[in-house]
Structures are given as structure tokens and as C-alpha cells.
PDB file of N, CA and C in Angstrom:
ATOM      1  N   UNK A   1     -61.904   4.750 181.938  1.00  0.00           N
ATOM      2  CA  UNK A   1     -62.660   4.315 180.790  1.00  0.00           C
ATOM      3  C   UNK A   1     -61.988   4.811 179.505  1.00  0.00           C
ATOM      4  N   UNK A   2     -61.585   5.905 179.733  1.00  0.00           N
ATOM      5  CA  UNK A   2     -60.925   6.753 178.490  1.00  0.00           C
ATOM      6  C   UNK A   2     -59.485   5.813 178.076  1.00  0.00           C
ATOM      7  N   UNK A   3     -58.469   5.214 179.008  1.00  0.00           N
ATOM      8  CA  UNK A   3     -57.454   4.381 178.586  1.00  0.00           C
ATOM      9  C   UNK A   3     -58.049   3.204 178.104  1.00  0.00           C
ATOM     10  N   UNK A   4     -58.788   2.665 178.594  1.00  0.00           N
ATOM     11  CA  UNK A   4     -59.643   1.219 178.160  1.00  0.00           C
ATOM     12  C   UNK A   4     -59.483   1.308 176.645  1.00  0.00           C
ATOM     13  N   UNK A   5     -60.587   2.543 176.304  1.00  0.00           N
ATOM     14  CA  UNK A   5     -60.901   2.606 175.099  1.00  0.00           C
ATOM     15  C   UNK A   5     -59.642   2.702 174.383  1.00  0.00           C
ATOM     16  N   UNK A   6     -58.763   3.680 174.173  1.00  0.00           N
ATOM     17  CA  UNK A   6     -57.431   4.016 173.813  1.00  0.00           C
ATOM     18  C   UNK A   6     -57.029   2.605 173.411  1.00  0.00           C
ATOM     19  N   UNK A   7     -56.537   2.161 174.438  1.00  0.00           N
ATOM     20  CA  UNK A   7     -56.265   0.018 174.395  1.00  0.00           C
ATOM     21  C   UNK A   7     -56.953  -0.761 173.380  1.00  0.00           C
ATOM     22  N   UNK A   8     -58.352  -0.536 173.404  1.00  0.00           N
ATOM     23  CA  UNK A   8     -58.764  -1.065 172.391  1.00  0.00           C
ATOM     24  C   UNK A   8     -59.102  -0.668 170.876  1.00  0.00           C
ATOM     25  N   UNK A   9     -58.853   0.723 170.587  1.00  0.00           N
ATOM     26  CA  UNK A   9     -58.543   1.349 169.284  1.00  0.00           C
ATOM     27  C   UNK A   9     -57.252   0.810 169.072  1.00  0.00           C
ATOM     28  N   UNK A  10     -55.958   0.594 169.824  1.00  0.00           N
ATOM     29  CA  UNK A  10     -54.873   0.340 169.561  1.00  0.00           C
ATOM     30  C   UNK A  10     -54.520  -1.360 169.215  1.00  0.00           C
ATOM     31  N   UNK A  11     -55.310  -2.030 169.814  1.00  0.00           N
ATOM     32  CA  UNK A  11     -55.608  -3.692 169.590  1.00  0.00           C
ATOM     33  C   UNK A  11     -56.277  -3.878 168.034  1.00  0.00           C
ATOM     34  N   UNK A  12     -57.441  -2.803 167.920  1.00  0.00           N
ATOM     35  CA  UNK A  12     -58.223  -3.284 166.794  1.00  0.00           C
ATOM     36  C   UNK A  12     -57.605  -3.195 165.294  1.00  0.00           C
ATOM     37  N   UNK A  13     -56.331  -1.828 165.942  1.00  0.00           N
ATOM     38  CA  UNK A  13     -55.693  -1.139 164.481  1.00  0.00           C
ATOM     39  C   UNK A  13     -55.097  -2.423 163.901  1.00  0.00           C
ATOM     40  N   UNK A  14     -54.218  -3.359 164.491  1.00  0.00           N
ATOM     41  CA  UNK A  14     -53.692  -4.281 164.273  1.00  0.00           C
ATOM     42  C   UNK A  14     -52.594  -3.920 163.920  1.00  0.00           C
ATOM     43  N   UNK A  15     -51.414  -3.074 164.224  1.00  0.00           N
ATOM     44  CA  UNK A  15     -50.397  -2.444 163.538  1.00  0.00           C
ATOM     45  C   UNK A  15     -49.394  -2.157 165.381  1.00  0.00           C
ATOM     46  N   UNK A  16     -49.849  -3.059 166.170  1.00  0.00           N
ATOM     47  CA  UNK A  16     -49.461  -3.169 167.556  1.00  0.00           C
ATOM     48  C   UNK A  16     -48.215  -4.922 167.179  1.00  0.00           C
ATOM     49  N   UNK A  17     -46.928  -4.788 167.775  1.00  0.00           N
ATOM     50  CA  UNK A  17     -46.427  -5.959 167.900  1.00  0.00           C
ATOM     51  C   UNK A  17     -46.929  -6.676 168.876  1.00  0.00           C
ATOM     52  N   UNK A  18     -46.999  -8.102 168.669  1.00  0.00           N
ATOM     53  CA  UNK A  18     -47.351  -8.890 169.665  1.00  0.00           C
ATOM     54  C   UNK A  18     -47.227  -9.036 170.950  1.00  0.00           C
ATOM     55  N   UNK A  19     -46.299  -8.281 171.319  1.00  0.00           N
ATOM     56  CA  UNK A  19     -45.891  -8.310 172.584  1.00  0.00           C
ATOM     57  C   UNK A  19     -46.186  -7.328 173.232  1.00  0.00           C
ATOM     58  N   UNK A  20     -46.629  -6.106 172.701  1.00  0.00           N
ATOM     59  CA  UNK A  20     -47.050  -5.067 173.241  1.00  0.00           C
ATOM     60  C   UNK A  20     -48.611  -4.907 173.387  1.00  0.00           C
ATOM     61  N   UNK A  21     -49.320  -6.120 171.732  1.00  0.00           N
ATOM     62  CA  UNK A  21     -50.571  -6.242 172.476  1.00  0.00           C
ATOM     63  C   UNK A  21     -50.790  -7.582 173.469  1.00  0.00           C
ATOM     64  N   UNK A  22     -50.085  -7.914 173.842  1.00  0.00           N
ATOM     65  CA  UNK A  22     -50.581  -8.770 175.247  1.00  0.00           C
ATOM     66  C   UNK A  22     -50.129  -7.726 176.389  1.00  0.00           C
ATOM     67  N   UNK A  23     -49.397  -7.302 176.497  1.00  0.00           N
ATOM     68  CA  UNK A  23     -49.343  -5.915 177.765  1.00  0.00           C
ATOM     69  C   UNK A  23     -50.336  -5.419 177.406  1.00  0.00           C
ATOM     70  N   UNK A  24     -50.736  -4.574 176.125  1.00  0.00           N
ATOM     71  CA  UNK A  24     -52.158  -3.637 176.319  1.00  0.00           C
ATOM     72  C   UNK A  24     -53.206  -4.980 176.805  1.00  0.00           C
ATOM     73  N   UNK A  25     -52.877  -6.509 176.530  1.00  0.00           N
ATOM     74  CA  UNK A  25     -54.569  -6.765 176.642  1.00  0.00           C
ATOM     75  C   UNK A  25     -54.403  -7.062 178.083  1.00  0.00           C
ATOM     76  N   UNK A  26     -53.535  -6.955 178.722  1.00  0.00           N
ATOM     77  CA  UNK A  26     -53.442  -7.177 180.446  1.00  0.00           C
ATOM     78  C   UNK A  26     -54.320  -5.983 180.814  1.00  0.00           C
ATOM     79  N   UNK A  27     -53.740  -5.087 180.562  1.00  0.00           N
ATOM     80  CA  UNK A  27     -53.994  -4.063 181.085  1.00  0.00           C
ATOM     81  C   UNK A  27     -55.377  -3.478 180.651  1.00  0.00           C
ATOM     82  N   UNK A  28     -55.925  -3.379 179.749  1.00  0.00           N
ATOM     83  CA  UNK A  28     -57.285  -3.386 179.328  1.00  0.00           C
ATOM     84  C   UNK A  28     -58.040  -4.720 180.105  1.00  0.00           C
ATOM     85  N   UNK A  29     -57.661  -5.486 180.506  1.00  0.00           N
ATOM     86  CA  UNK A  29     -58.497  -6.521 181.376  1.00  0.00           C
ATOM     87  C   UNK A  29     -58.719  -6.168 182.950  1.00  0.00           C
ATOM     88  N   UNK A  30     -57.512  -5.378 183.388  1.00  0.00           N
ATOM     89  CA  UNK A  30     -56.948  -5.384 184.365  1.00  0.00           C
ATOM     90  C   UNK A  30     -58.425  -3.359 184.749  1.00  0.00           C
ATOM     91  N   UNK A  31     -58.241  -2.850 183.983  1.00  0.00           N
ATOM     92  CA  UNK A  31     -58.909  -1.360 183.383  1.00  0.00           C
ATOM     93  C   UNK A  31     -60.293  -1.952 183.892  1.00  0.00           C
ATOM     94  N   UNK A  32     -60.961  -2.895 182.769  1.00  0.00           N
ATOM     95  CA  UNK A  32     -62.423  -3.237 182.674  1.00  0.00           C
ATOM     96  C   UNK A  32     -62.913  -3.862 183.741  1.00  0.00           C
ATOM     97  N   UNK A  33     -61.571  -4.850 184.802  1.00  0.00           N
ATOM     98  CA  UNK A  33     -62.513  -4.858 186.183  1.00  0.00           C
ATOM     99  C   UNK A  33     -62.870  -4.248 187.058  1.00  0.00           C
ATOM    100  N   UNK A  34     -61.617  -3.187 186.761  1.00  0.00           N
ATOM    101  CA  UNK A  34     -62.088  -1.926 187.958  1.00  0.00           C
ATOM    102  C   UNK A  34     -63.217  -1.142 187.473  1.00  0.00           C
ATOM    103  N   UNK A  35     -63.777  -0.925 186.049  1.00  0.00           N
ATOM    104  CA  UNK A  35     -64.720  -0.156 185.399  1.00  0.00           C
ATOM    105  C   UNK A  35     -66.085  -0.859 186.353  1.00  0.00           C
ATOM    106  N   UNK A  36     -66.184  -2.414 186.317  1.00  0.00           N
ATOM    107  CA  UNK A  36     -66.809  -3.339 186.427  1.00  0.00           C
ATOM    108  C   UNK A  36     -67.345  -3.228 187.556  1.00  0.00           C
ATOM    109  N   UNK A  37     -66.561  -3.004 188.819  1.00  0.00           N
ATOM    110  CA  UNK A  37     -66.368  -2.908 189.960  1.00  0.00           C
ATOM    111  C   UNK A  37     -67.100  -1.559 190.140  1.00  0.00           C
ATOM    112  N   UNK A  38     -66.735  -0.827 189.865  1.00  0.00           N
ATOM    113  CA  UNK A  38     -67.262   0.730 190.016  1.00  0.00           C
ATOM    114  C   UNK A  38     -68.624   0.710 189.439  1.00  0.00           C
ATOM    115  N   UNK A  39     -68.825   0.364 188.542  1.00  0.00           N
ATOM    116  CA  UNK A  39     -70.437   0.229 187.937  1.00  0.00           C
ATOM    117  C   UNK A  39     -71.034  -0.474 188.616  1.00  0.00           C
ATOM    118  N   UNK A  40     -70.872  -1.922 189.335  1.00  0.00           N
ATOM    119  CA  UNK A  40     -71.295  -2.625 190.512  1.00  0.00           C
ATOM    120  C   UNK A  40     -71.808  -1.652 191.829  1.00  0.00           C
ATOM    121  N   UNK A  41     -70.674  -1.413 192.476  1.00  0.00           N
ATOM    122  CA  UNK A  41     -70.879   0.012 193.397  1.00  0.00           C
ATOM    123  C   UNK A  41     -72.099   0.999 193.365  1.00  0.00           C
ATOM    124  N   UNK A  42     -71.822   1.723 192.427  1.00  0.00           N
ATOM    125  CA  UNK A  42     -72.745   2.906 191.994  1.00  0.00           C
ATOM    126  C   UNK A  42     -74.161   2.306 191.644  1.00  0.00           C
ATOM    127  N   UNK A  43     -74.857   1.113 190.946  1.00  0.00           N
ATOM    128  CA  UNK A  43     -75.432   0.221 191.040  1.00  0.00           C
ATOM    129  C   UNK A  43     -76.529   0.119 192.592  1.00  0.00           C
ATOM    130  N   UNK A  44     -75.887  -0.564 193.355  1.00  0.00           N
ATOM    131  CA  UNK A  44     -75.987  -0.259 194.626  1.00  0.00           C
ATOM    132  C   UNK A  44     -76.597   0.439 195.191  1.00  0.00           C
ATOM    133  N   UNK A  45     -75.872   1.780 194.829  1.00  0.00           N
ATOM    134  CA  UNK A  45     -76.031   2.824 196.129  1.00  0.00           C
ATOM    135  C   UNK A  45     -77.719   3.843 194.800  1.00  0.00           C
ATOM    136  N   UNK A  46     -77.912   3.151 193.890  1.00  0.00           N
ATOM    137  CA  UNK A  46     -78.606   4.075 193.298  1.00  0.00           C
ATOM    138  C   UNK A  46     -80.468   3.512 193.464  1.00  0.00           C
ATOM    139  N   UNK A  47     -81.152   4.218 193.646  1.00  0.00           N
ATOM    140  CA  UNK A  47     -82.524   4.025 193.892  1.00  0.00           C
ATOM    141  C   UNK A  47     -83.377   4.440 192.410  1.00  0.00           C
ATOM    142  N   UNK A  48     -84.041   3.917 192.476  1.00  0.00           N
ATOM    143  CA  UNK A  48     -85.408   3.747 191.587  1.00  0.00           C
ATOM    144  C   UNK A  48     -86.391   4.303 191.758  1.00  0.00           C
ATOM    145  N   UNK A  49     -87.150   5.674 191.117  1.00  0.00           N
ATOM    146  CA  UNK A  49     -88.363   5.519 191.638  1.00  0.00           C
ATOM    147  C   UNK A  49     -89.431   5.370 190.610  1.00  0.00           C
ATOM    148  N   UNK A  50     -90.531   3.990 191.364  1.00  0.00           N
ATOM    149  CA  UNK A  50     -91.358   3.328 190.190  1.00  0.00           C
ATOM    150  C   UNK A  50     -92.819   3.584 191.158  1.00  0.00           C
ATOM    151  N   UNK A  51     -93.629   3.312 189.927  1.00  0.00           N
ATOM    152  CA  UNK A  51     -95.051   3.735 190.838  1.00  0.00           C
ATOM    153  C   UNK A  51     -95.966   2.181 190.341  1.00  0.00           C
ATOM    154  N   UNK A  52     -95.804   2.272 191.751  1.00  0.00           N
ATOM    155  CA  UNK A  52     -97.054   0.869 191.768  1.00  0.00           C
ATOM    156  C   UNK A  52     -98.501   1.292 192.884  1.00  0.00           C
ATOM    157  N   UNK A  53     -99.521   0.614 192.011  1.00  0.00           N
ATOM    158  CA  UNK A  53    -100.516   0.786 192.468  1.00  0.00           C
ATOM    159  C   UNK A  53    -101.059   2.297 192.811  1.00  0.00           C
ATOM    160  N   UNK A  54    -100.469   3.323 191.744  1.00  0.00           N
ATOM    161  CA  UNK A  54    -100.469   5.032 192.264  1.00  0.00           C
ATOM    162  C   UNK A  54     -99.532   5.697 192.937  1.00  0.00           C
ATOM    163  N   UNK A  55     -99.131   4.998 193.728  1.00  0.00           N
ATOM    164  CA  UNK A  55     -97.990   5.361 194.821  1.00  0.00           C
ATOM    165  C   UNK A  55     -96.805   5.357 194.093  1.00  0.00           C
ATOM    166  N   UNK A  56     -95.866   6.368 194.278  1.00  0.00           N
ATOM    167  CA  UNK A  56     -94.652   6.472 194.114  1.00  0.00           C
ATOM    168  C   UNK A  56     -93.534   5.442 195.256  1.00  0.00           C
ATOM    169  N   UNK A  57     -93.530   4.781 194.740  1.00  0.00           N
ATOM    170  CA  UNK A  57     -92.064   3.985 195.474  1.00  0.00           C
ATOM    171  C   UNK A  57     -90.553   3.982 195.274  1.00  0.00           C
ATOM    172  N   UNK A  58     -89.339   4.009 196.727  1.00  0.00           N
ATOM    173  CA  UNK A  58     -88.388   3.793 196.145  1.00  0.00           C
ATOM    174  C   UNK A  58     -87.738   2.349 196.146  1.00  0.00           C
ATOM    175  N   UNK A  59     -87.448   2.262 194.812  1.00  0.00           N
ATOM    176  CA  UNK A  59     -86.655   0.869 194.877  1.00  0.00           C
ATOM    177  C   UNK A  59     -85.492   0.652 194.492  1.00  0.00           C
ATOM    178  N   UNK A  60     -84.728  -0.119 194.902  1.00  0.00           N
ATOM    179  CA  UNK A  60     -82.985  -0.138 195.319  1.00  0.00           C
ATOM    180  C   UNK A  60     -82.783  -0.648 193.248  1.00  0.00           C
ATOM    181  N   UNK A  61     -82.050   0.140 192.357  1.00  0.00           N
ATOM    182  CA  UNK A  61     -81.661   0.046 191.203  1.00  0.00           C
ATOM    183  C   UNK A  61     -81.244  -1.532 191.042  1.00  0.00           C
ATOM    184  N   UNK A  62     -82.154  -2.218 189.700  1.00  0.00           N
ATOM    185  CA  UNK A  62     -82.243  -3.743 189.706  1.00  0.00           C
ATOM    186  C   UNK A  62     -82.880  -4.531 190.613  1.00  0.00           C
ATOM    187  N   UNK A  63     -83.720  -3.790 191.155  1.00  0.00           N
ATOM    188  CA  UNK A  63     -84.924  -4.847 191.602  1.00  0.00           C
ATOM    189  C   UNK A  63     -86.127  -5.031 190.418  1.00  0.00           C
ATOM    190  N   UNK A  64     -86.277  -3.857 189.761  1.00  0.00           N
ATOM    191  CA  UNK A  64     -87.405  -4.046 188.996  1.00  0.00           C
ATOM    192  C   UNK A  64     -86.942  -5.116 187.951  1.00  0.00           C
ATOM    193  N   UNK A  65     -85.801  -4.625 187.755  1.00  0.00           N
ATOM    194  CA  UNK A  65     -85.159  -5.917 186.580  1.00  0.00           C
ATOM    195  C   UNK A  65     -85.052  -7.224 187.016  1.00  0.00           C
ATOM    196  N   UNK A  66     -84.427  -7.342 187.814  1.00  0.00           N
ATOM    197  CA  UNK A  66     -84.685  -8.718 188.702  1.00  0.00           C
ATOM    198  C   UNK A  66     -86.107  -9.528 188.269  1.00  0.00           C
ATOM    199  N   UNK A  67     -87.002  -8.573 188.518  1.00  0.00           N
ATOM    200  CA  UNK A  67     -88.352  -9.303 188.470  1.00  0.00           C
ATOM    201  C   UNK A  67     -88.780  -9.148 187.355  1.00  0.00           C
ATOM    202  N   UNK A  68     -88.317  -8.854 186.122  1.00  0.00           N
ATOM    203  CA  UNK A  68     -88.629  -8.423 184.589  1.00  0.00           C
ATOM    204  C   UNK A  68     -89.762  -7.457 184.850  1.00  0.00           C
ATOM    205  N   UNK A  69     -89.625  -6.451 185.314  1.00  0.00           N
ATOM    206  CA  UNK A  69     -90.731  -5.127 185.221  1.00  0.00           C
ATOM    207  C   UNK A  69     -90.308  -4.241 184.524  1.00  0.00           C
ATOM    208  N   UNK A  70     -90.920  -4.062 184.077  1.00  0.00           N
ATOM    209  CA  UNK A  70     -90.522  -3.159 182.728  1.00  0.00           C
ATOM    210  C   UNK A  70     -89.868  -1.608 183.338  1.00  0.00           C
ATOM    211  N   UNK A  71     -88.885  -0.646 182.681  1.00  0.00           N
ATOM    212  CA  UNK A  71     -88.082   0.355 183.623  1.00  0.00           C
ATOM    213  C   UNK A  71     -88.623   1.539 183.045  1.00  0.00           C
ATOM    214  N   UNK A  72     -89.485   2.201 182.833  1.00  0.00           N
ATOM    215  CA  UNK A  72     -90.065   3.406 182.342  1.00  0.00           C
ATOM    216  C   UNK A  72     -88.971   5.142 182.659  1.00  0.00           C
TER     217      UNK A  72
END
């Protein structure tokens, strides 16, 4: 995440030759799917706990969103 960013302070300065910002923008594309990917993942494996009807429940992270329930 930390090179991503770097990439894109260095794109925004505008003081990058052209050719070096299409390598940074590969590579900042190439950065943000694996970020993408990993946030997907972790996503996943992470649980929720929401209380319906009194009861404490666990629910698999983005189900409540799924169903527009609000995330307290």
C-alpha cells in the first residue's frame, strides 16, 4: 500500500516523464489488484457481530450490507 501511494504522489506531481509515468501507472495498477485481492480475502474470513431480536449473532462481514442493514 505504502508503494501504491508513493506511485501516486509521483503521478500527481506531474514532473514524472512520460514514459516513466506509464511504468509507474502499470505498476500502481498491477499494486492496487493485489491490495484488492487481499481486502477481498480478509473480507471473507472476517465475522460480524450484530444483534437481532436481543440475541447476539455472528454474521460472515457484508451480509448485513448486502441486505442494507445498517452496521452499528
Amino acid at each position: 500500500m505504502e508503494k501504491l501511494e508513493t506511485i501516486v504522489a509521483k503521478l500527481e506531481s506531474g514532473d514524472v516523464p512520460l514514459e516513466e509515468a506509464i511504468e509507474l501507472f502499470q505498476e500502481g495498477m498491477r499494486l492496487s489488484r493485489i491490495c484488492s485481492q487481499k481486502l477481498e480475502t480478509v473480507e471473507r474470513k472476517i465475522e460480524m457481530l450484530l444483534e437481532e431480536d436481543g440475541q447476539t449473532v455472528k454474521k460472515p462481514f457484508g451480509a448485513a450490507l448486502d441486505k442494507g442493514d445498517p452496521v452499528e
